[in-house]
N, C-alpha and C. Protein backbone atom coordinates (compact mmCIF):
# COMPACT_ATOMS: atom_id res chain seq x y z
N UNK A 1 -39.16 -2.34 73.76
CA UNK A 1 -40.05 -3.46 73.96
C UNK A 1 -40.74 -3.79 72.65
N UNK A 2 -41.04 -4.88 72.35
CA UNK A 2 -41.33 -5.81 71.06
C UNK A 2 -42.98 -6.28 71.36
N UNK A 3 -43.85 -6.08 70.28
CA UNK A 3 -45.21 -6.21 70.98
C UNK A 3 -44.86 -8.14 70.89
N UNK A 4 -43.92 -8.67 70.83
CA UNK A 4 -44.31 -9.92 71.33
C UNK A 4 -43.44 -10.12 72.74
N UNK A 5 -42.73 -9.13 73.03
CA UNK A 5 -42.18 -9.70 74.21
C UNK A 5 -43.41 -8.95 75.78
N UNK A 6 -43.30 -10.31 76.51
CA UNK A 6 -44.15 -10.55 77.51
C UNK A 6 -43.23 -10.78 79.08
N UNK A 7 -42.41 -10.56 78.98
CA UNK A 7 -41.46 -10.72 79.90
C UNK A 7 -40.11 -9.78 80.14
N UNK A 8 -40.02 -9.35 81.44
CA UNK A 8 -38.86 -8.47 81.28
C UNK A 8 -37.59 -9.20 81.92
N UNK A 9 -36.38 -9.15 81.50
CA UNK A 9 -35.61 -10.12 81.72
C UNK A 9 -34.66 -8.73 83.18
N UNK A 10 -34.45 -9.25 83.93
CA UNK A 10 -33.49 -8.39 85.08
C UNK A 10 -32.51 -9.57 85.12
N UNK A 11 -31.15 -9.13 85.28
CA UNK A 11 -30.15 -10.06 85.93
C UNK A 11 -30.26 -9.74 87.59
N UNK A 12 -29.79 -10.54 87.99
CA UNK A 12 -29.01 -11.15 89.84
C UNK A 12 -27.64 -9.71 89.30
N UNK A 13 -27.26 -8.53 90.36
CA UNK A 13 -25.77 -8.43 89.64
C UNK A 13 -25.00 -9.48 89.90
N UNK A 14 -25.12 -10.19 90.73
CA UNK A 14 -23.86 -10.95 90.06
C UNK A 14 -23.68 -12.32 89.61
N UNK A 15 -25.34 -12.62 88.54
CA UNK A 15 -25.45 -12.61 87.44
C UNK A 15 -24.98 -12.06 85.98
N UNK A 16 -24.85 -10.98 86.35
CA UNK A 16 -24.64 -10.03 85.52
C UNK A 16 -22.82 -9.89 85.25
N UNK A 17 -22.25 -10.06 86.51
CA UNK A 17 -21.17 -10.68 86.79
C UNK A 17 -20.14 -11.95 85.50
N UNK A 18 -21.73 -12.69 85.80
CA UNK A 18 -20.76 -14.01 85.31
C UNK A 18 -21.12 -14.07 84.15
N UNK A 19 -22.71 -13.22 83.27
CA UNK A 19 -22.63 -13.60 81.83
C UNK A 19 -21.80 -12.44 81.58
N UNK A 20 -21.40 -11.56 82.14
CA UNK A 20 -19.92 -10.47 80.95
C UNK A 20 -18.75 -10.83 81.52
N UNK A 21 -17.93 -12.48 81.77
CA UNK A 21 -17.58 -13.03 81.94
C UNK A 21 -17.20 -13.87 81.14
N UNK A 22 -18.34 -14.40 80.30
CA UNK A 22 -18.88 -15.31 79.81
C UNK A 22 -17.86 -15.10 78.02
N UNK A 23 -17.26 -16.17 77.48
CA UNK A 23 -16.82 -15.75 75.98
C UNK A 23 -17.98 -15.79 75.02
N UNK A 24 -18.00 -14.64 73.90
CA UNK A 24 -18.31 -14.29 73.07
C UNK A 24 -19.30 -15.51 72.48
N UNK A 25 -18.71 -16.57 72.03
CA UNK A 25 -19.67 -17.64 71.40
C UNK A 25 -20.65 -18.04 72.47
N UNK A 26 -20.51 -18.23 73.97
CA UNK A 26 -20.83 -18.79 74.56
C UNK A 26 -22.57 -17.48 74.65
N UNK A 27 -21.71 -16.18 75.11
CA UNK A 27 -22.55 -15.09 74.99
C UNK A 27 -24.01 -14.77 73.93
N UNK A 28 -23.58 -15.14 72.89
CA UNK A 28 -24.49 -15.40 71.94
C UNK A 28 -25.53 -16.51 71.65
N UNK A 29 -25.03 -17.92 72.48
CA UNK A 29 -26.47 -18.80 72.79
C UNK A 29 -26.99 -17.99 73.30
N UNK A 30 -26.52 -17.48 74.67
CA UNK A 30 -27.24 -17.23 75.94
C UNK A 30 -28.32 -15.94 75.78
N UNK A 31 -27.66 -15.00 74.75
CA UNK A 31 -28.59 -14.62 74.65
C UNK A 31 -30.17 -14.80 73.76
N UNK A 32 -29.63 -15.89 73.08
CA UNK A 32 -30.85 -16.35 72.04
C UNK A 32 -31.86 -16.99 73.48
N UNK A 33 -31.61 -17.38 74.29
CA UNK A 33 -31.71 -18.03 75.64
C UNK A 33 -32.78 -17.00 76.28
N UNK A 34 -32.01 -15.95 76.88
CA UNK A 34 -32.75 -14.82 76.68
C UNK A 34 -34.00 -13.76 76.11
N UNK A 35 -33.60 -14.30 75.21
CA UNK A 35 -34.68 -13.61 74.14
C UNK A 35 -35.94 -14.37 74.20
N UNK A 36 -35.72 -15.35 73.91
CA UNK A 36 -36.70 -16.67 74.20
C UNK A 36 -37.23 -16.27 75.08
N UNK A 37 -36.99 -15.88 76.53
CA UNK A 37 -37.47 -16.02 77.77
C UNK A 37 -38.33 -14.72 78.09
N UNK A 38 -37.94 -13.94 77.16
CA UNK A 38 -38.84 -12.48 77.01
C UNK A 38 -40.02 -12.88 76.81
N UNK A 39 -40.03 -13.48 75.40
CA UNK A 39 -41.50 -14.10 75.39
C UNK A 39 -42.22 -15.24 75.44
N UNK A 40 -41.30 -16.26 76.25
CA UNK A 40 -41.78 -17.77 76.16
C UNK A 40 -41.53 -18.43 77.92
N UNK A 41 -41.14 -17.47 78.53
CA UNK A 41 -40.85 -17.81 79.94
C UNK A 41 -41.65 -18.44 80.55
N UNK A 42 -42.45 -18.53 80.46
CA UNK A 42 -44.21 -19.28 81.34
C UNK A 42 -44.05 -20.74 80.78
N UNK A 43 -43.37 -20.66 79.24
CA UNK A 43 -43.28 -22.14 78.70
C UNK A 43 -42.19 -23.03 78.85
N UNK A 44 -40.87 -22.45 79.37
CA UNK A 44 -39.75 -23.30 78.85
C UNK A 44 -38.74 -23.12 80.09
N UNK A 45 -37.96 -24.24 80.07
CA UNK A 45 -37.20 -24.42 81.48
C UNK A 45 -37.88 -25.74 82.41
N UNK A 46 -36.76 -26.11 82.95
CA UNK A 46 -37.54 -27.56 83.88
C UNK A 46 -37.67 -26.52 85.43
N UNK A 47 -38.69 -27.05 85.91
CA UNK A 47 -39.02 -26.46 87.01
C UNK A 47 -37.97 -27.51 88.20
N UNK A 48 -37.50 -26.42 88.81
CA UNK A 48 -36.14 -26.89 90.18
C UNK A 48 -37.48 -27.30 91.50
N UNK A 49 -36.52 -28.01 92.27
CA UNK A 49 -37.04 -28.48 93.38
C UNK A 49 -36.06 -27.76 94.71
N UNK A 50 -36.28 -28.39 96.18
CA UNK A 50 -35.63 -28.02 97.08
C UNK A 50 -34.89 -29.88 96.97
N UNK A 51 -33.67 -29.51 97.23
CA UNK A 51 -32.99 -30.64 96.98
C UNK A 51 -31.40 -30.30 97.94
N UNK A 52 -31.26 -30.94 98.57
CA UNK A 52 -30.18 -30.76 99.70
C UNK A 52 -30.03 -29.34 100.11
N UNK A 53 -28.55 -29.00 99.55
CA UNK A 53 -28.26 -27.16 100.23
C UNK A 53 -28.42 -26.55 99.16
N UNK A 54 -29.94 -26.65 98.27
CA UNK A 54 -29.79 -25.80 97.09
C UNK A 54 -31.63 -25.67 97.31
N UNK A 55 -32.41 -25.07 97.86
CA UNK A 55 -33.62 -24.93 97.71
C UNK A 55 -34.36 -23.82 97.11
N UNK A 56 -34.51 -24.47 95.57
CA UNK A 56 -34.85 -23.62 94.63
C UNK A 56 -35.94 -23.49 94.03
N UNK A 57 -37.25 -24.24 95.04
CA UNK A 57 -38.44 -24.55 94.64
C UNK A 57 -39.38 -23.07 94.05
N UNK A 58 -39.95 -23.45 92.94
CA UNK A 58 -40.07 -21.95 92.33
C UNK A 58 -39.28 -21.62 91.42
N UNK A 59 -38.41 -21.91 91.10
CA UNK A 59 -37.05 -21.45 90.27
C UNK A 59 -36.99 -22.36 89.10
N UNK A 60 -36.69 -22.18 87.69
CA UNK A 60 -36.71 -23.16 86.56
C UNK A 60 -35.32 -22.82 86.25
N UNK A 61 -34.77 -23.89 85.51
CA UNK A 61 -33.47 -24.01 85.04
C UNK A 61 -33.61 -24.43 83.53
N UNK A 62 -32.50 -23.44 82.70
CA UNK A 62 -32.07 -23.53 81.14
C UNK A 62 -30.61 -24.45 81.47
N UNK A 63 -30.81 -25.52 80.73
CA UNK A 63 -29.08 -26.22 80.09
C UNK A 63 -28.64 -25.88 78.71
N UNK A 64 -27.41 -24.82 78.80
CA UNK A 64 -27.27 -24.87 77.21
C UNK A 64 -25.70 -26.41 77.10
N UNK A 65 -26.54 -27.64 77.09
CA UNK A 65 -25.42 -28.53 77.23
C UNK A 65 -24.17 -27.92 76.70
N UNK A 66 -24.22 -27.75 74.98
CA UNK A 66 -23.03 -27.82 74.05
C UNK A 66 -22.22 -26.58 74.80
N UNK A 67 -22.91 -25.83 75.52
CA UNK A 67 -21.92 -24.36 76.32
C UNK A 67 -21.26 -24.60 77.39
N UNK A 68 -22.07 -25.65 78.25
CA UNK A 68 -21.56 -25.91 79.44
C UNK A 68 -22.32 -25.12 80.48
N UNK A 69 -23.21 -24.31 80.00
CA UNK A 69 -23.57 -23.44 81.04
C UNK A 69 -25.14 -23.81 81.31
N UNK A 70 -25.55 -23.26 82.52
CA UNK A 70 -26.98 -23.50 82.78
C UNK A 70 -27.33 -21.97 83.71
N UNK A 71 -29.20 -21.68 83.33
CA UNK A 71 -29.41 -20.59 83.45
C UNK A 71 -30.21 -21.00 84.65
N UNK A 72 -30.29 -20.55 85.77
CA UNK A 72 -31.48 -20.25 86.89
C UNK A 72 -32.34 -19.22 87.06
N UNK A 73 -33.86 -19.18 86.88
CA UNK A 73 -34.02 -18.02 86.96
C UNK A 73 -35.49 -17.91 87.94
N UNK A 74 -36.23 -17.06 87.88
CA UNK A 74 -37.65 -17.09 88.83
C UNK A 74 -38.31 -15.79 87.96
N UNK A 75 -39.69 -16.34 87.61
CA UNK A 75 -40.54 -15.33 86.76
C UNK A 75 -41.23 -14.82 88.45
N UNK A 76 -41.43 -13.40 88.42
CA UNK A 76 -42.07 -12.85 89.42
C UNK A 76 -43.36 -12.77 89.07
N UNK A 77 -44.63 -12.35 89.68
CA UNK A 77 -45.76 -11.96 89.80
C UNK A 77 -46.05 -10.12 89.67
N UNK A 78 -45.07 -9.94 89.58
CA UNK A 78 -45.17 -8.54 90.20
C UNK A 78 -44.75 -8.10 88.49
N UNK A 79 -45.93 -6.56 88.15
CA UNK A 79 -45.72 -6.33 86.92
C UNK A 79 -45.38 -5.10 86.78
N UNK A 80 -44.90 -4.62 85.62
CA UNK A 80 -44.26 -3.52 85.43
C UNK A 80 -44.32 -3.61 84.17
N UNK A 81 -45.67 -2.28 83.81
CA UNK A 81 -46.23 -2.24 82.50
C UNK A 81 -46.93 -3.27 82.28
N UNK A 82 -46.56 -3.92 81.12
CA UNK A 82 -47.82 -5.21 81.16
C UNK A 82 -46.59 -6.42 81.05
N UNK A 83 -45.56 -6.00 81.39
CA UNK A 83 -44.67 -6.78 81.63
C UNK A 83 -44.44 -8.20 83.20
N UNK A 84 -44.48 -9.19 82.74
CA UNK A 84 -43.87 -9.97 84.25
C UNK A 84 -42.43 -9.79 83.92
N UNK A 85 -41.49 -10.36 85.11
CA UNK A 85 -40.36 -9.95 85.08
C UNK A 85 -39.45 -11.31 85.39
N UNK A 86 -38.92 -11.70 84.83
CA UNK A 86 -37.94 -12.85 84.92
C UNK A 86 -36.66 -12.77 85.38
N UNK A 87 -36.36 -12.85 86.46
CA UNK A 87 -35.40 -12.57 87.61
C UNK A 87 -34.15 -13.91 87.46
N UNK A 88 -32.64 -13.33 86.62
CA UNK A 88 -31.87 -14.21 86.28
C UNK A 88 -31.29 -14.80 87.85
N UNK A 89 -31.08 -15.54 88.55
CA UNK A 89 -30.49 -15.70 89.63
C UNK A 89 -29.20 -16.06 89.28
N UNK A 90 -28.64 -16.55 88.16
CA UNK A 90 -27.52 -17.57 87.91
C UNK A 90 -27.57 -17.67 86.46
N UNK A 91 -25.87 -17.77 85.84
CA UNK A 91 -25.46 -17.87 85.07
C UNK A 91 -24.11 -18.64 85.02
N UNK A 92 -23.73 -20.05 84.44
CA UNK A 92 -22.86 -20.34 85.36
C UNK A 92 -22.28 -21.92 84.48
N UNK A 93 -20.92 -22.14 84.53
CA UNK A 93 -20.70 -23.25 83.67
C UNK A 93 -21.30 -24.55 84.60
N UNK A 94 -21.15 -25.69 84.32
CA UNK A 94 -22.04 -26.97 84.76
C UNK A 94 -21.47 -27.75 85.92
N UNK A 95 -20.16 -27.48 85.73
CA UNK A 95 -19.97 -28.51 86.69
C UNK A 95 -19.51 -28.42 88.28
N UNK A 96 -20.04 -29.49 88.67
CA UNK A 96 -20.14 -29.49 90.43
C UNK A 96 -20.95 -28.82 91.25
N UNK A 97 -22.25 -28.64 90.26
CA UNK A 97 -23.69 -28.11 90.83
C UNK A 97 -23.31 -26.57 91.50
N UNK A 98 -22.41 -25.66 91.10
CA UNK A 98 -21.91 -24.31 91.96
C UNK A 98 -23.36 -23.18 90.95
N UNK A 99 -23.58 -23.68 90.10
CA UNK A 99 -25.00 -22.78 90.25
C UNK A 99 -26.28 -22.71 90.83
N UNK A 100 -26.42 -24.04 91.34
CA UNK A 100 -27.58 -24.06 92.19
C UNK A 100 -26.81 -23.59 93.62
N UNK A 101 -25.97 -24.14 94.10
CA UNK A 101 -25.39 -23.06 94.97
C UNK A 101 -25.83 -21.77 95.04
N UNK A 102 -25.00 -20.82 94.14
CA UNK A 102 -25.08 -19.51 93.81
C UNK A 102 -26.42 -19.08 93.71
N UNK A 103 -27.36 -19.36 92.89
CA UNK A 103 -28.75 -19.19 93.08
C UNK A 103 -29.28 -19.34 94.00
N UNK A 104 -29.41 -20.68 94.98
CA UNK A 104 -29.81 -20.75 95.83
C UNK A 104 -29.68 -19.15 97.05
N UNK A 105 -28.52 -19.12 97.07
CA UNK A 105 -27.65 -17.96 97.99
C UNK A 105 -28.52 -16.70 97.70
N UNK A 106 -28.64 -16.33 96.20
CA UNK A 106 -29.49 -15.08 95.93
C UNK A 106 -30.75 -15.31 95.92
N UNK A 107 -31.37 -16.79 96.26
CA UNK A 107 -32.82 -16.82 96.22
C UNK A 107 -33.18 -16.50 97.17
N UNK A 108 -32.42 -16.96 98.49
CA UNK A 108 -32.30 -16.67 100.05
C UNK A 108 -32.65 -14.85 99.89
N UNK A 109 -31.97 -14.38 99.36
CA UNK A 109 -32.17 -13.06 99.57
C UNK A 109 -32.81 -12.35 98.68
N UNK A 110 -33.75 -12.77 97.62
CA UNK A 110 -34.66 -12.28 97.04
C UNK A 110 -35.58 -12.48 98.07
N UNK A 111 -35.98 -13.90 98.45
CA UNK A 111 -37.19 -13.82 99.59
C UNK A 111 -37.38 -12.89 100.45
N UNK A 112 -36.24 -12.70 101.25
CA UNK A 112 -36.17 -11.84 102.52
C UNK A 112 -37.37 -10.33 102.02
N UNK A 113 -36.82 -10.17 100.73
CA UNK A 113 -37.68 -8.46 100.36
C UNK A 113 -38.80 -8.79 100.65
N UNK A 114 -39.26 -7.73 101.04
CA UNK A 114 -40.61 -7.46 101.96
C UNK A 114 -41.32 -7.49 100.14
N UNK A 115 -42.57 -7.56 100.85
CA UNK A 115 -43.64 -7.74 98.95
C UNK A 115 -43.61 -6.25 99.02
N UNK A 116 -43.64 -5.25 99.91
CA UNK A 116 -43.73 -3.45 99.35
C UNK A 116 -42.68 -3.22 98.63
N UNK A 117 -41.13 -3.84 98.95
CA UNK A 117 -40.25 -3.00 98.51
C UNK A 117 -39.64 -3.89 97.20
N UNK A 118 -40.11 -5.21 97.08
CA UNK A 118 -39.88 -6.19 95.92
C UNK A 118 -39.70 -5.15 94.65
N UNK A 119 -40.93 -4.61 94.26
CA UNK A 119 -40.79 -3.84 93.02
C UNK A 119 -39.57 -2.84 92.52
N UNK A 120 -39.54 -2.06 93.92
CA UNK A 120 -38.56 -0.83 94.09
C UNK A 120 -37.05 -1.46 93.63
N UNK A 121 -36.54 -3.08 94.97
CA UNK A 121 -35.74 -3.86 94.26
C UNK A 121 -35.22 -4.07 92.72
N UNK A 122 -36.37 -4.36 91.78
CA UNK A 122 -36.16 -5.20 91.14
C UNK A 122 -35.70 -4.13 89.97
N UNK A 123 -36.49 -2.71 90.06
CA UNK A 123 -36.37 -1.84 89.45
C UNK A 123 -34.93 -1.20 89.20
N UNK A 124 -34.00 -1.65 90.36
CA UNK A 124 -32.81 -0.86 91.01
C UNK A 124 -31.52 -2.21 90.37
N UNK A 125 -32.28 -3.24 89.71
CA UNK A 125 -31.81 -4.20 88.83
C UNK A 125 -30.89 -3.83 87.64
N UNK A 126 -30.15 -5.09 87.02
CA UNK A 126 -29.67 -4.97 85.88
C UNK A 126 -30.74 -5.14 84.71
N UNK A 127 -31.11 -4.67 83.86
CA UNK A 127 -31.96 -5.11 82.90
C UNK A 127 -31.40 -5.48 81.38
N UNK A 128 -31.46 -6.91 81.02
CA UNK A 128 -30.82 -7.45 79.86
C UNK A 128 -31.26 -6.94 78.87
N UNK A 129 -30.54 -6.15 77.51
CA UNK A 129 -30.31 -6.23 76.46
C UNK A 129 -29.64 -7.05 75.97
N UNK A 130 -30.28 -7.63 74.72
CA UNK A 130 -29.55 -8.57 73.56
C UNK A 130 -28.39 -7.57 73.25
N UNK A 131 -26.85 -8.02 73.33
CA UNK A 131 -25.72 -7.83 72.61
C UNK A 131 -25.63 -6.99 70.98
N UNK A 132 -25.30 -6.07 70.90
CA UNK A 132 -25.35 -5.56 68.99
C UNK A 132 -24.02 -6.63 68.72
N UNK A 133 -23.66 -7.10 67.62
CA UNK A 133 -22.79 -7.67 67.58
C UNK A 133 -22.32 -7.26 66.09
């Protein structure tokens, strides 16, 4: 941990799924993307709405246009250390809206966790490291 980072980044697994999936160039925005979001998460991303079969209200979205890909994610309340925790839901190329899909699907089931066992969850997570390259 970096005394400027303010955010702990967890992937969705299967999040986690689709960015080691993901090619090499593409990998390396995403994680500058990332990094960013360690310590700028409260600032950056358009905030999502509930909008047909994708209700993601709460949830902000990254476009890395030139990649094709777009990030979904949800900063939690819940801390760990002096850390908040930024919960990736989605990682995912652009077209035909299949990441708000996919997010949506794991937002459904982030809710369901009871607020006792949320933490225990989140803990039992993937947790992002930046790539050595």
């Amino acid at each position: 941990m970096t005394d400027r980072q303010r955010f702990e980044i967890i992937l969705d697994p299967d999040a986690y799924k689709e960015y080691t999936k993901l090619d090499n160039t593409v990998v390396i925005l995403v994680d500058k993307v990332l990094a960013e979001l360690e310590i700028r998460a409260h600032e950056i991303g358009k905030p999502l709405q509930n909008k047909g079969h994708a209700k993601l209200a709460g949830c902000k979205e990254i476009k890395l246009r030139d990649a094709g890909i777009r990030i979904v994610f949800r900063i939690t309340d819940k801390r760990v250390d002096i850390l908040r925790i930024v919960y990736i839901l989605a990682i995912e190329k652009r077209s035909h809206d299949s990441v708000f899909k996919a997010a949506h699907k794991r937002y459904k089931a982030l809710k369901r966790i009871t607020e006792s066992s949320l933490l225990e969850f989140l803990k039992k997570q993937i947790k992002w490291k930046k790539q050595k390259k």
